[in-house]
N, C-alpha and C. Protein backbone atom coordinates (compact mmCIF):
# COMPACT_ATOMS: atom_id res chain seq x y z
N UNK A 1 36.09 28.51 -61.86
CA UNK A 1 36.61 29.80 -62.25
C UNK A 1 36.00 30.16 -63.60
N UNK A 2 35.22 31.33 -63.87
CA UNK A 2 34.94 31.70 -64.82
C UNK A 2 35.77 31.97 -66.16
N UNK A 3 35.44 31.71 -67.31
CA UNK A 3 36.45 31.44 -68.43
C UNK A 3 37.34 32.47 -68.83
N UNK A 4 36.41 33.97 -68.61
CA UNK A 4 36.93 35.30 -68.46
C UNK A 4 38.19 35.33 -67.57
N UNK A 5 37.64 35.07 -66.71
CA UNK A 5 38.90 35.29 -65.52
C UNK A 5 39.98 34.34 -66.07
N UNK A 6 39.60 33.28 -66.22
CA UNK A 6 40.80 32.05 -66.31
C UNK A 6 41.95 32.92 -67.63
N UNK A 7 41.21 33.12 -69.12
CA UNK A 7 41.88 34.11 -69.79
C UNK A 7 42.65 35.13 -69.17
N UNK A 8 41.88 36.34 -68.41
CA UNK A 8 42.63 36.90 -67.98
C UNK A 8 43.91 36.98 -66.99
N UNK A 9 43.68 36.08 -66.59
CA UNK A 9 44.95 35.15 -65.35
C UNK A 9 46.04 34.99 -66.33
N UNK A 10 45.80 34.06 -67.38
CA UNK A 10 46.81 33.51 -68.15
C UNK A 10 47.10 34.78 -69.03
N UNK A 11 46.71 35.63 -69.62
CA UNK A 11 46.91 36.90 -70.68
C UNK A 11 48.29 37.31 -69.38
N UNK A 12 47.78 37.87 -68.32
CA UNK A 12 48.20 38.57 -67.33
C UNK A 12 49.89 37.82 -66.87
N UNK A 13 49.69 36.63 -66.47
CA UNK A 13 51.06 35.78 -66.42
C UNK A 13 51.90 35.65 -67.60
N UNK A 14 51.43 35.67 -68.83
CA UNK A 14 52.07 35.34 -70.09
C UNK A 14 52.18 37.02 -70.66
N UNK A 15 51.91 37.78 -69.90
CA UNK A 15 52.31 39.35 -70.45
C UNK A 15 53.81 39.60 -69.05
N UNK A 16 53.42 38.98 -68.24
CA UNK A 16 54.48 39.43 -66.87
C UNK A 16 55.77 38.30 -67.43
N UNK A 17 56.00 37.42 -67.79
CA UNK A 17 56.56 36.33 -67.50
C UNK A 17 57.29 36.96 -69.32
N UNK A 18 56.75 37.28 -70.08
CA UNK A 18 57.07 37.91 -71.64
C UNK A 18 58.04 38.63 -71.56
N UNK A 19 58.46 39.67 -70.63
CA UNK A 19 59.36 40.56 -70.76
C UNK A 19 60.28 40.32 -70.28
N UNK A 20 60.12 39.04 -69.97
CA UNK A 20 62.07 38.42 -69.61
C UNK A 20 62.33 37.59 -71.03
N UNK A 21 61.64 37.12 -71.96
CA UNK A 21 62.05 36.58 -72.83
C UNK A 21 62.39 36.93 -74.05
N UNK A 22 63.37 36.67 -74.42
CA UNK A 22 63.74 37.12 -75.97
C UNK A 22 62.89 36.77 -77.19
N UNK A 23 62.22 37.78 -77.60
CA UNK A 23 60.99 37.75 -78.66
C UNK A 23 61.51 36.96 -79.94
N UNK A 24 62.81 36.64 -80.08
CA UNK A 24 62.74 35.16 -80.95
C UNK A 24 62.26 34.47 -80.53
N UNK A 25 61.86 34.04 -79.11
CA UNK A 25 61.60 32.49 -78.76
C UNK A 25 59.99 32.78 -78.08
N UNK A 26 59.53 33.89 -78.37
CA UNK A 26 58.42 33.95 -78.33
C UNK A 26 57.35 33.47 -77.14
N UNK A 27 55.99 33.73 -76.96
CA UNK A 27 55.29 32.84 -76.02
C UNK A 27 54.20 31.81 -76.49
N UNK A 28 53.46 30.98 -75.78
CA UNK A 28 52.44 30.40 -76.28
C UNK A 28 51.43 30.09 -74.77
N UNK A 29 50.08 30.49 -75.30
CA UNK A 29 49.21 29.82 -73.94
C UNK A 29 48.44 28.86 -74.54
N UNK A 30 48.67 27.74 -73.78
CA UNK A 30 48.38 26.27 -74.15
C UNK A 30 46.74 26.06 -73.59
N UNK A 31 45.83 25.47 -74.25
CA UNK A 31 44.46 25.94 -73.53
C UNK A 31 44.29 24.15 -73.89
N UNK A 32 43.84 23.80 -72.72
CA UNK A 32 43.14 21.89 -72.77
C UNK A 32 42.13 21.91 -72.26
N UNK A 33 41.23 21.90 -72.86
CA UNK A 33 39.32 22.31 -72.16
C UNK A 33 38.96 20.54 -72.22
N UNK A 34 39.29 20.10 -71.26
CA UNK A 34 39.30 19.02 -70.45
C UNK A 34 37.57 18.66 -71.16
N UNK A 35 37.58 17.62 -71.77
CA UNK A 35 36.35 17.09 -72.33
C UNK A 35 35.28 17.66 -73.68
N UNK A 36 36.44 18.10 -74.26
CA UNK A 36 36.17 19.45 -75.47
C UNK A 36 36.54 18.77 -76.74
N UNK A 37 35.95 18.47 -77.80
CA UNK A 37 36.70 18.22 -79.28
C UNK A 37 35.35 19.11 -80.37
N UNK A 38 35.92 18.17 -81.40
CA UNK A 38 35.75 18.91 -82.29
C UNK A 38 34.06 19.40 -82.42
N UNK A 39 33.48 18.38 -81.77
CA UNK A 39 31.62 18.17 -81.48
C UNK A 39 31.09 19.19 -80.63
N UNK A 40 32.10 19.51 -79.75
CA UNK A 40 32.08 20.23 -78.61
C UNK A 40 32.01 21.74 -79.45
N UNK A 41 32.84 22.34 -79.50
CA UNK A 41 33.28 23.54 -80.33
C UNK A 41 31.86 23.72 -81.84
N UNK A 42 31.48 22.64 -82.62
CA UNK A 42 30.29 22.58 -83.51
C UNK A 42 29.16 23.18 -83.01
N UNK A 43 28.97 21.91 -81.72
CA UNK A 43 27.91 22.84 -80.98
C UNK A 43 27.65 23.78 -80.28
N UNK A 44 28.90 24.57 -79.75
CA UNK A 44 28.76 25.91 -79.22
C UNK A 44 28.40 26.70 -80.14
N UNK A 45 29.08 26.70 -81.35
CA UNK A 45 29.25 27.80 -82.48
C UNK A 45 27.76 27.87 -82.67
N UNK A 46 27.09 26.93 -82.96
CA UNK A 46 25.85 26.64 -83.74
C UNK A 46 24.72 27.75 -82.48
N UNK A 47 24.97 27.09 -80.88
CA UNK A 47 24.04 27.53 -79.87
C UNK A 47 24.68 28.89 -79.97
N UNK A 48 25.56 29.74 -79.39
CA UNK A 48 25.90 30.85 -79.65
C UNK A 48 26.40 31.89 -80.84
N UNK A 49 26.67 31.56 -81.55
CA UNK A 49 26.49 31.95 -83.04
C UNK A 49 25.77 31.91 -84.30
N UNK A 50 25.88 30.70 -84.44
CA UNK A 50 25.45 30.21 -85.50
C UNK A 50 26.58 29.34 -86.16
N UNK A 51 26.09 28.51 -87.17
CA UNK A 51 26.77 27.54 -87.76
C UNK A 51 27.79 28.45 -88.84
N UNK A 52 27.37 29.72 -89.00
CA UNK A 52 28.47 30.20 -90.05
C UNK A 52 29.07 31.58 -89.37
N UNK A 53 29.20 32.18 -88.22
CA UNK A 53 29.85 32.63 -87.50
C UNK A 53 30.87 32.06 -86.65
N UNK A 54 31.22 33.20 -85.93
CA UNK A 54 32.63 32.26 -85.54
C UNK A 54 32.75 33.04 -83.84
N UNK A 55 33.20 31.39 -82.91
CA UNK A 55 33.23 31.88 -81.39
C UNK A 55 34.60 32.84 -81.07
N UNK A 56 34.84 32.99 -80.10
CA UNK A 56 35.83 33.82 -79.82
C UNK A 56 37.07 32.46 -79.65
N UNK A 57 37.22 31.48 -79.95
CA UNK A 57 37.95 30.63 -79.63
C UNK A 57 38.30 30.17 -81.47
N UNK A 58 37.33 30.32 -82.12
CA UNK A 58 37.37 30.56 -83.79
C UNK A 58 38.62 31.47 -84.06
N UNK A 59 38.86 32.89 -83.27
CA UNK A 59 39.34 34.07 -83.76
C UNK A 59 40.86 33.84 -83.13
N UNK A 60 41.51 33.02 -82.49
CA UNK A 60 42.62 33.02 -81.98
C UNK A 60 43.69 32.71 -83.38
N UNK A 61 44.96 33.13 -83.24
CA UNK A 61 46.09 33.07 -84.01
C UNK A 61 45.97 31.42 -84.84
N UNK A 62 46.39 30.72 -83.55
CA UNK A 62 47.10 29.15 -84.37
C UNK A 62 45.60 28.95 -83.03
N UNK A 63 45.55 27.57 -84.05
CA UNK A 63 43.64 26.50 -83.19
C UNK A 63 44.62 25.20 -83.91
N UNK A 64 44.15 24.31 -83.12
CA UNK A 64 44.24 22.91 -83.59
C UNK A 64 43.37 21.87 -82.60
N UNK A 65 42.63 21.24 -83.49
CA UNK A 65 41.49 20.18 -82.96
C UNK A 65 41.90 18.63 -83.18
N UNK A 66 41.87 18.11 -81.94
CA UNK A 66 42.69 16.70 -82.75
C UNK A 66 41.92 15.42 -82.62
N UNK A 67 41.75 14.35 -82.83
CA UNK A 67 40.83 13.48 -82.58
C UNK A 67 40.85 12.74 -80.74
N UNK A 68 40.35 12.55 -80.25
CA UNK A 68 39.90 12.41 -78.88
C UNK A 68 39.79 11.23 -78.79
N UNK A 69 39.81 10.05 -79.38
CA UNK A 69 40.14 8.74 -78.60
C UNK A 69 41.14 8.26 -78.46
N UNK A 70 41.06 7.03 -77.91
CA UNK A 70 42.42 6.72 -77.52
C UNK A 70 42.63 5.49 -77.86
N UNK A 71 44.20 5.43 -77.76
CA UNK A 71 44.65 3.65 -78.36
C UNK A 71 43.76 2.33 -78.07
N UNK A 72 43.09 2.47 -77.15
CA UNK A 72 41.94 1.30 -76.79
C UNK A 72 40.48 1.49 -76.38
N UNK A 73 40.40 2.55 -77.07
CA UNK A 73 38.82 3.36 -76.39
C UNK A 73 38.34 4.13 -77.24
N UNK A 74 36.97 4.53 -78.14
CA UNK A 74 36.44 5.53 -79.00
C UNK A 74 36.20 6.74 -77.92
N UNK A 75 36.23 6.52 -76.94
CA UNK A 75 36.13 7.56 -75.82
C UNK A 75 36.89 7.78 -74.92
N UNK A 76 37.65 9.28 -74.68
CA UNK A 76 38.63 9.37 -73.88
C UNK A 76 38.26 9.62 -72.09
N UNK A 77 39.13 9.40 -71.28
CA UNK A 77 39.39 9.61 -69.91
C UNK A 77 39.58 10.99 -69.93
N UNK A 78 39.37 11.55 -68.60
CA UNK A 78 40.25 12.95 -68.23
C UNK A 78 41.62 13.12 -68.28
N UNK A 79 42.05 12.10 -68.13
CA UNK A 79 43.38 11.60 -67.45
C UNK A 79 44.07 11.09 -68.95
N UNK A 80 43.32 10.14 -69.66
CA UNK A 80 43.96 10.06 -70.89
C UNK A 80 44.35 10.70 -72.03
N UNK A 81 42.66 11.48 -72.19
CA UNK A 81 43.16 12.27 -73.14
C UNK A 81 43.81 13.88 -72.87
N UNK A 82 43.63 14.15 -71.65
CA UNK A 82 45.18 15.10 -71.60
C UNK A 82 46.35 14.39 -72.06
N UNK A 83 46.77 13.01 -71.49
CA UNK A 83 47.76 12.61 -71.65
C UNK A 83 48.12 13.16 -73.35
N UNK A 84 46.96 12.59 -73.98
CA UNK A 84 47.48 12.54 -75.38
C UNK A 84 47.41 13.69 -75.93
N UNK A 85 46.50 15.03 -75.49
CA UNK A 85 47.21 16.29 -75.77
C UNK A 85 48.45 16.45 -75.13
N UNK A 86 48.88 16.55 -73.99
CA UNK A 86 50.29 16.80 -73.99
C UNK A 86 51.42 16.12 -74.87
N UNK A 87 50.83 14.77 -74.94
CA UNK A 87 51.77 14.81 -75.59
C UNK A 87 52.12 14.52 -77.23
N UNK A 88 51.20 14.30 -77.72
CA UNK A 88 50.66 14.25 -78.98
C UNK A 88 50.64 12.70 -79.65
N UNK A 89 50.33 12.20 -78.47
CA UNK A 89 50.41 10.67 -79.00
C UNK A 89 49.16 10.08 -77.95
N UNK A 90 48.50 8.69 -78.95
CA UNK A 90 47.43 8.37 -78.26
C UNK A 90 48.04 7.42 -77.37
N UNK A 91 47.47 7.38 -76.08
CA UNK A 91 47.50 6.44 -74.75
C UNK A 91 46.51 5.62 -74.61
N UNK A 92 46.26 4.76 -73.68
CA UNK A 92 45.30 3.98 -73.03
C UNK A 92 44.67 5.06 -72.50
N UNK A 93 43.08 4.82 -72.58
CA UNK A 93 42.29 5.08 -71.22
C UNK A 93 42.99 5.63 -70.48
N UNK A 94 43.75 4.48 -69.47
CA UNK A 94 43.52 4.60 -68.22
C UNK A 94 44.58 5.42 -67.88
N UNK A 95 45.95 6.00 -68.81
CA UNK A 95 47.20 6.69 -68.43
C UNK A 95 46.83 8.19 -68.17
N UNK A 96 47.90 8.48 -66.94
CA UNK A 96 48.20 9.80 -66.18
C UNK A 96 49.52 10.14 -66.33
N UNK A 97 49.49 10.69 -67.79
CA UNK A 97 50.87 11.15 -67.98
C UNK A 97 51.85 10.23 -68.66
N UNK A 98 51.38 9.07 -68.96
CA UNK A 98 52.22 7.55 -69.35
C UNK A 98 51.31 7.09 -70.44
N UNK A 99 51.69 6.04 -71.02
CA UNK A 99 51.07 5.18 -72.16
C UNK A 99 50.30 4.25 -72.29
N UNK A 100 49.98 4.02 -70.27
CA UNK A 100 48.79 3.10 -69.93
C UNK A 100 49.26 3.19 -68.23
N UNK A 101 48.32 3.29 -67.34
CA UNK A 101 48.51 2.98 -66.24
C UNK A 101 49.17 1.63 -65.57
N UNK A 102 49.97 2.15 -64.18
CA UNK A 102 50.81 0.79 -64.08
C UNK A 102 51.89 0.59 -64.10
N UNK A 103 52.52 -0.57 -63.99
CA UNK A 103 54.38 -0.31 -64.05
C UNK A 103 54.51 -0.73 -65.62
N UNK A 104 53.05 -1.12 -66.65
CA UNK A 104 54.43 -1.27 -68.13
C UNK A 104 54.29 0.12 -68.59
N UNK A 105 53.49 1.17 -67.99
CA UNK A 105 53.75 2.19 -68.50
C UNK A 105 54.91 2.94 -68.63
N UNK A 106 55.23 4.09 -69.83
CA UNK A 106 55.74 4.63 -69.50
C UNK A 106 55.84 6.07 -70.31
N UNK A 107 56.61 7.33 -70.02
CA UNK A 107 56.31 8.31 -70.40
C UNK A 107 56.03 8.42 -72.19
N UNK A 108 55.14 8.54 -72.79
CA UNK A 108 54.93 8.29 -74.37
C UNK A 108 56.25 9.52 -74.87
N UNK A 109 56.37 8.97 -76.09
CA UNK A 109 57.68 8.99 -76.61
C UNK A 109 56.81 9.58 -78.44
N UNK A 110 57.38 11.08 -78.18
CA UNK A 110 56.41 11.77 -80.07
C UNK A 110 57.33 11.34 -80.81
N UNK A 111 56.49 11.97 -82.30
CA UNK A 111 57.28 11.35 -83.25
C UNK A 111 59.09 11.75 -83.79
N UNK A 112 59.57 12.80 -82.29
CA UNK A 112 60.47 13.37 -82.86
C UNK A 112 61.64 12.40 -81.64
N UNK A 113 61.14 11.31 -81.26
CA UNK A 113 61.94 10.76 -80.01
C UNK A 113 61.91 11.17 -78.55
N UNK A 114 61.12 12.63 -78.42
CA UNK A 114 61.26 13.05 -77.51
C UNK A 114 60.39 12.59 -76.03
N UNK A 115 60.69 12.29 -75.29
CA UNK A 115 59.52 12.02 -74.37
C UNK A 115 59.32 13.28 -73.08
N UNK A 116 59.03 14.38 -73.76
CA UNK A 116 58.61 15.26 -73.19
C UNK A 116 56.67 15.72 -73.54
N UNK A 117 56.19 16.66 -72.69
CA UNK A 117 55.31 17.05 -72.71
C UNK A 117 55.54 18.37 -73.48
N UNK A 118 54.27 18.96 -74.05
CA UNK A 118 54.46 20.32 -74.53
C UNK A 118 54.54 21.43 -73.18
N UNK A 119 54.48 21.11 -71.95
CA UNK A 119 54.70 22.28 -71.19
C UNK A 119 55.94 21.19 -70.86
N UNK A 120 56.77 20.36 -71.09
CA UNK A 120 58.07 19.87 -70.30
C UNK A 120 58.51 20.63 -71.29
N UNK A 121 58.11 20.66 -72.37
CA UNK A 121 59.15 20.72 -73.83
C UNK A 121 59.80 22.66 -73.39
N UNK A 122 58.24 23.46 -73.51
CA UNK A 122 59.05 24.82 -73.07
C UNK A 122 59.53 25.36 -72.08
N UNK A 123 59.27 24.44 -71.08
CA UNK A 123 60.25 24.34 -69.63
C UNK A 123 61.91 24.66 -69.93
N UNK A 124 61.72 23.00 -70.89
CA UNK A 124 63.10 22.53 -70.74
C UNK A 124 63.71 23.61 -72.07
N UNK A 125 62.93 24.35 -72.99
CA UNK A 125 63.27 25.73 -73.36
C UNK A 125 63.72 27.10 -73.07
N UNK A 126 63.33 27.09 -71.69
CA UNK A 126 63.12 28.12 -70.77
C UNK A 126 62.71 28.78 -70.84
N UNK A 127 61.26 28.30 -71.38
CA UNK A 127 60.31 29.51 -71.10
C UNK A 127 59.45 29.14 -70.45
N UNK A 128 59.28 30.38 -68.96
CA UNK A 128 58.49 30.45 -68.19
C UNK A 128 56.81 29.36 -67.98
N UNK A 129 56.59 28.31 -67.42
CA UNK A 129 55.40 27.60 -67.13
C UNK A 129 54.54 27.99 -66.41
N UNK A 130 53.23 28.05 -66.81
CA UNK A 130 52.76 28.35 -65.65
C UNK A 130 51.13 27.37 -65.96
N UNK A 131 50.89 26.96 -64.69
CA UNK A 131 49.63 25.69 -64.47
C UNK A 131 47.80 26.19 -64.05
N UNK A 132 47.34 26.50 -64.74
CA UNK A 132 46.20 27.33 -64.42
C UNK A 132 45.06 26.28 -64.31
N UNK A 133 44.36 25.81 -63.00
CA UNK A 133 43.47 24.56 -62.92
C UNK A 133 41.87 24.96 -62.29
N UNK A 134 41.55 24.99 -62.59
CA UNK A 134 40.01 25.64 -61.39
C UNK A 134 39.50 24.86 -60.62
N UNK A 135 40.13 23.53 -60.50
CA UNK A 135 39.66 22.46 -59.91
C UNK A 135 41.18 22.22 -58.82
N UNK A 136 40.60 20.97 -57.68
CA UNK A 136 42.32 20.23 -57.67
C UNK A 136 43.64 20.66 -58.42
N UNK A 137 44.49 20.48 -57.63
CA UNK A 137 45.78 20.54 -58.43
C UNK A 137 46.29 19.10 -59.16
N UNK A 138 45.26 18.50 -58.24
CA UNK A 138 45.50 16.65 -58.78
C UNK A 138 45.02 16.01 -60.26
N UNK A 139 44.32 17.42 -60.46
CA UNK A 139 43.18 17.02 -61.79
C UNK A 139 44.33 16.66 -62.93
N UNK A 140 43.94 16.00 -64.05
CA UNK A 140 44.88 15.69 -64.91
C UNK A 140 44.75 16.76 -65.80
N UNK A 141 43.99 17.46 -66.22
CA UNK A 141 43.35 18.08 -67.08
C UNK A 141 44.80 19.07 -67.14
N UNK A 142 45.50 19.19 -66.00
CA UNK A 142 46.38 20.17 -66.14
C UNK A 142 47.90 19.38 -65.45
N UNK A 143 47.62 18.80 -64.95
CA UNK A 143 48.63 17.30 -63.70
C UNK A 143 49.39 17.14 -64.35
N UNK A 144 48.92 16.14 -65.58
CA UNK A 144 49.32 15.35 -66.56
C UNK A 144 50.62 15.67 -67.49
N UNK A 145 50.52 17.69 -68.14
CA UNK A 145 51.32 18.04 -68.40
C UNK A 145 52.74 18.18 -67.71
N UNK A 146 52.89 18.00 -66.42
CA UNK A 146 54.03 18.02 -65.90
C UNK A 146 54.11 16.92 -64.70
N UNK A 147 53.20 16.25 -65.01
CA UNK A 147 53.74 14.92 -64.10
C UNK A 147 53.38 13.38 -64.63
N UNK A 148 54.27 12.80 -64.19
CA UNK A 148 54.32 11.24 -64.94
C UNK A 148 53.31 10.13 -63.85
N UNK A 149 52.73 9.51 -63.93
CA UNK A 149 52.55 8.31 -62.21
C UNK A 149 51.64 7.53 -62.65
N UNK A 150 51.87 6.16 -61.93
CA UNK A 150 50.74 4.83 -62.28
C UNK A 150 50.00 4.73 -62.39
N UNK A 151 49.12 5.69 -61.20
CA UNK A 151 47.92 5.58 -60.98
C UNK A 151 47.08 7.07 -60.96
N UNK A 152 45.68 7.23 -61.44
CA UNK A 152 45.18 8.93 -61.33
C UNK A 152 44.62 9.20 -59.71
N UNK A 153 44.81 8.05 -58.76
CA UNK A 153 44.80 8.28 -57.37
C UNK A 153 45.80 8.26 -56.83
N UNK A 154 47.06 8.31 -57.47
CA UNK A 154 48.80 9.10 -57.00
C UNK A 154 48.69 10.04 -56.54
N UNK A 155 47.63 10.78 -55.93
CA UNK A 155 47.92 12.14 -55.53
C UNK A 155 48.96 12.73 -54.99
N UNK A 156 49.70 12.10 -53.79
CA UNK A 156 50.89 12.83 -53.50
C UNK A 156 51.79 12.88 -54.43
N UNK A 157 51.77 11.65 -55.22
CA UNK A 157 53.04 11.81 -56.02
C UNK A 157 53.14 13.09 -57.37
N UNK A 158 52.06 13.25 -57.55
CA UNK A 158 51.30 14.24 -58.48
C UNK A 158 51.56 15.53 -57.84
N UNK A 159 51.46 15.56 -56.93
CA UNK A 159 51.50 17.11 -56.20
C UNK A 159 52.77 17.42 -55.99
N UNK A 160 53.89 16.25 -55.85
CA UNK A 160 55.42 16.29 -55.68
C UNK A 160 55.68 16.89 -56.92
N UNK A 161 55.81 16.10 -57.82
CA UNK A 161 56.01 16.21 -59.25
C UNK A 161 55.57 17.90 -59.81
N UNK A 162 54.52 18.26 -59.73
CA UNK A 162 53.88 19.40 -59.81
C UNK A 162 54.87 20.26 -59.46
N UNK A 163 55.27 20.02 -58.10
CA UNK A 163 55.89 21.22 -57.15
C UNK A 163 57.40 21.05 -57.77
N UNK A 164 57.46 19.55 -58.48
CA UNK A 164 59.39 20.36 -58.58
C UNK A 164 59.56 19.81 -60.37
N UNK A 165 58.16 20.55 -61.10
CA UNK A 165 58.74 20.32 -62.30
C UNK A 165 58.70 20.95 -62.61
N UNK A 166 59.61 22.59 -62.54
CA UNK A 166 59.84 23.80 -62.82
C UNK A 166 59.06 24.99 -63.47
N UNK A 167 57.64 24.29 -63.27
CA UNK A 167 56.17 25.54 -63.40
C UNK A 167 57.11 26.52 -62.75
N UNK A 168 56.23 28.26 -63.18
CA UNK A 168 56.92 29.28 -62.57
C UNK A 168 55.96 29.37 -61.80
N UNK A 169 54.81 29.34 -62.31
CA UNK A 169 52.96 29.40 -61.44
C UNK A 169 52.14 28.78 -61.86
N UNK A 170 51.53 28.31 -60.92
CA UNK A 170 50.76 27.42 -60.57
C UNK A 170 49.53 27.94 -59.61
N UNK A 171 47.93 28.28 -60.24
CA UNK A 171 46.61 28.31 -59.57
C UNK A 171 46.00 26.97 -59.91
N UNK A 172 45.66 26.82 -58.06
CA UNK A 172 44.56 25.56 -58.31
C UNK A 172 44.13 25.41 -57.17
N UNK A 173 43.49 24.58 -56.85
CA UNK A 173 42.98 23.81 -55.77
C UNK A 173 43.44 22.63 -55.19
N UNK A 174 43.18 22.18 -54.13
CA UNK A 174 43.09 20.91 -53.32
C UNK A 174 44.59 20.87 -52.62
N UNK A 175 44.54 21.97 -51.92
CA UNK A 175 45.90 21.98 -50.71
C UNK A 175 45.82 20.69 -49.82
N UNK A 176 44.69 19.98 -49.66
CA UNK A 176 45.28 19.31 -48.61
C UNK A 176 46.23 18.24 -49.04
N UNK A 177 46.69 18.19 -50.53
CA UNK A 177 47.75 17.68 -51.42
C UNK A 177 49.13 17.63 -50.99
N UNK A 178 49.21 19.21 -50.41
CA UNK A 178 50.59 19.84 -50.34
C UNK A 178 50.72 19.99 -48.91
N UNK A 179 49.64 19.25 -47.63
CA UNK A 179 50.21 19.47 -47.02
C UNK A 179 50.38 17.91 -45.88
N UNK A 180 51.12 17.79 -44.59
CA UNK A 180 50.82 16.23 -44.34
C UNK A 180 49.57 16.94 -43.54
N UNK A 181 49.04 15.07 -43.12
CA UNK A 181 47.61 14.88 -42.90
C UNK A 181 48.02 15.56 -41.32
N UNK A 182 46.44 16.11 -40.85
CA UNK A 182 46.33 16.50 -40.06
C UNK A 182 46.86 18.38 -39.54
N UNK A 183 47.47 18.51 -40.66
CA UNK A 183 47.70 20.07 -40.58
C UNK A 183 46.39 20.67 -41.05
N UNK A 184 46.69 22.15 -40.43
CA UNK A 184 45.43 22.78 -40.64
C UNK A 184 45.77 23.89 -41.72
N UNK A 185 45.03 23.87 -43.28
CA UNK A 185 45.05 24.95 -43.83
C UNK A 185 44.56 25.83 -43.94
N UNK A 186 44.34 26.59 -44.90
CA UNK A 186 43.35 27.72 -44.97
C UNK A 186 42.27 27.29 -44.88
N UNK A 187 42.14 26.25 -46.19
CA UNK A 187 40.74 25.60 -46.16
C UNK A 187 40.36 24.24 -45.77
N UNK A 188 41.28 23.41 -45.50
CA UNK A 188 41.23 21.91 -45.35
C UNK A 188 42.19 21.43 -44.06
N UNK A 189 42.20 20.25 -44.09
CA UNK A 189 43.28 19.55 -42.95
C UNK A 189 44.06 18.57 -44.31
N UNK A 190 45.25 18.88 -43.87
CA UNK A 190 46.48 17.92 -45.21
C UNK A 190 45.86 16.64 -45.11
N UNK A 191 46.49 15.70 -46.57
CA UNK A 191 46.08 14.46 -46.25
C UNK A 191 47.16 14.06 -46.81
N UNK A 192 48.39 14.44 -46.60
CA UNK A 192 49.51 13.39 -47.38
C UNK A 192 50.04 12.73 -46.27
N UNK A 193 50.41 11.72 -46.07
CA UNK A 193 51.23 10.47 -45.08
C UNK A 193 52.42 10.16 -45.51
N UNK A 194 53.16 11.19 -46.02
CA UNK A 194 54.57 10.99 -45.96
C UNK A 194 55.31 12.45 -45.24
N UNK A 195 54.65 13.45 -44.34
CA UNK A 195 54.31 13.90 -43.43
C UNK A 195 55.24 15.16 -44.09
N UNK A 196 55.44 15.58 -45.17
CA UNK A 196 55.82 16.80 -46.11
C UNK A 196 54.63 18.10 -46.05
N UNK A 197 55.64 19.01 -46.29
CA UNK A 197 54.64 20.24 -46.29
C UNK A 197 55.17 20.86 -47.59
N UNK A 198 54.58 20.66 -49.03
CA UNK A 198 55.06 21.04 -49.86
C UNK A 198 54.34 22.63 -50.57
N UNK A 199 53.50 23.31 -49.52
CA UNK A 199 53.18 24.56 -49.82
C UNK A 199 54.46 25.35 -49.16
């Protein structure tokens, strides 16, 4: 999905979803450019701007860039370092939503006690969620924020989780997630084996 569009999707949901909320409690669109830090953003500016101009991602309200490795790695996962943007604490590698893949994992815990995600956190605020992915719905890049699981090949359990952790909307890909194996979708045949149809 083009970046334009993806903006405009989210402008568009976070302008519809705005006028039910009381402008004390305000909105926020959460942006995780899945394999992006601070090197990333240097060198765009530099190729499309210049080193002393500024991208259109320069010009937004509140920016925050945070360091990208992780508790056991100078280099992050897909899967990890969402983890640790959502939740603002570094993980293992290998965690999807947890503090290392596996059963000693478990949901990371910020510095305020909370073991929520920043999209659990304004959920459980009530304000309106919504999951914007251009890939899979399984991808972590966006998963992660509202689902917890052992493994980043949990797919069903990821797609469960997804479906009942009170997103208002949700664009993405990879239905055959949501549906059981052998159904026919729009675009695929389901592949879940616990024989649910969660579209």
């Amino acid at each position: 999905m083009p970046l334009r569009l993806l903006v405009a999707l989210l402008l568009v949901s976070s302008a519809a979803a705005s006028a039910e909320i009381p402008k004390e409690r305000g909105s926020v669109i959460f942006f995780h450019p899945d394999g992006a830090g601070a090197g990333t953003w240097a060198a765009a500016r530099m190729l499309y701007v210049g080193p002393d101009d500024d991208l259109e991602w320069d010009l937004l309200p509140h920016i925050a860039v945070y360091r990208g490795h992780q508790s056991d790695n100078l280099t992050a996962s897909s899967n990890g370092g969402a983890t640790s943007h959502a939740y603002g604490v570094k993980v293992k590698r290998s965690a999807f939503g947890r503090t290392e893949a596996g059963p000693n994992g478990f949901e990371p815990v910020d510095q305020e006690g909370r073991s929520l995600s920043v999209a659990k956190q304004a959920i459980a605020a009530g304000l309106p969620g919504g999951l914007v992915q251009s890939g899979s719905a399984v991808e972590p890049g966006t998963a992660v924020f509202v689902s917890s699981v052992n493994a980043r090949a949990d797919y069903e359990e990821i797609v469960d989780k997804l479906v009942h952790s009170g997103a208002a909307v949700m664009f993405s890909g990879g239905e055959e997630w949501f549906l059981p194996e052998g159904t026919q979708g729009l675009y695929t045949q389901g592949k879940r084996t616990d024989g649910r149809d969660l579209l």
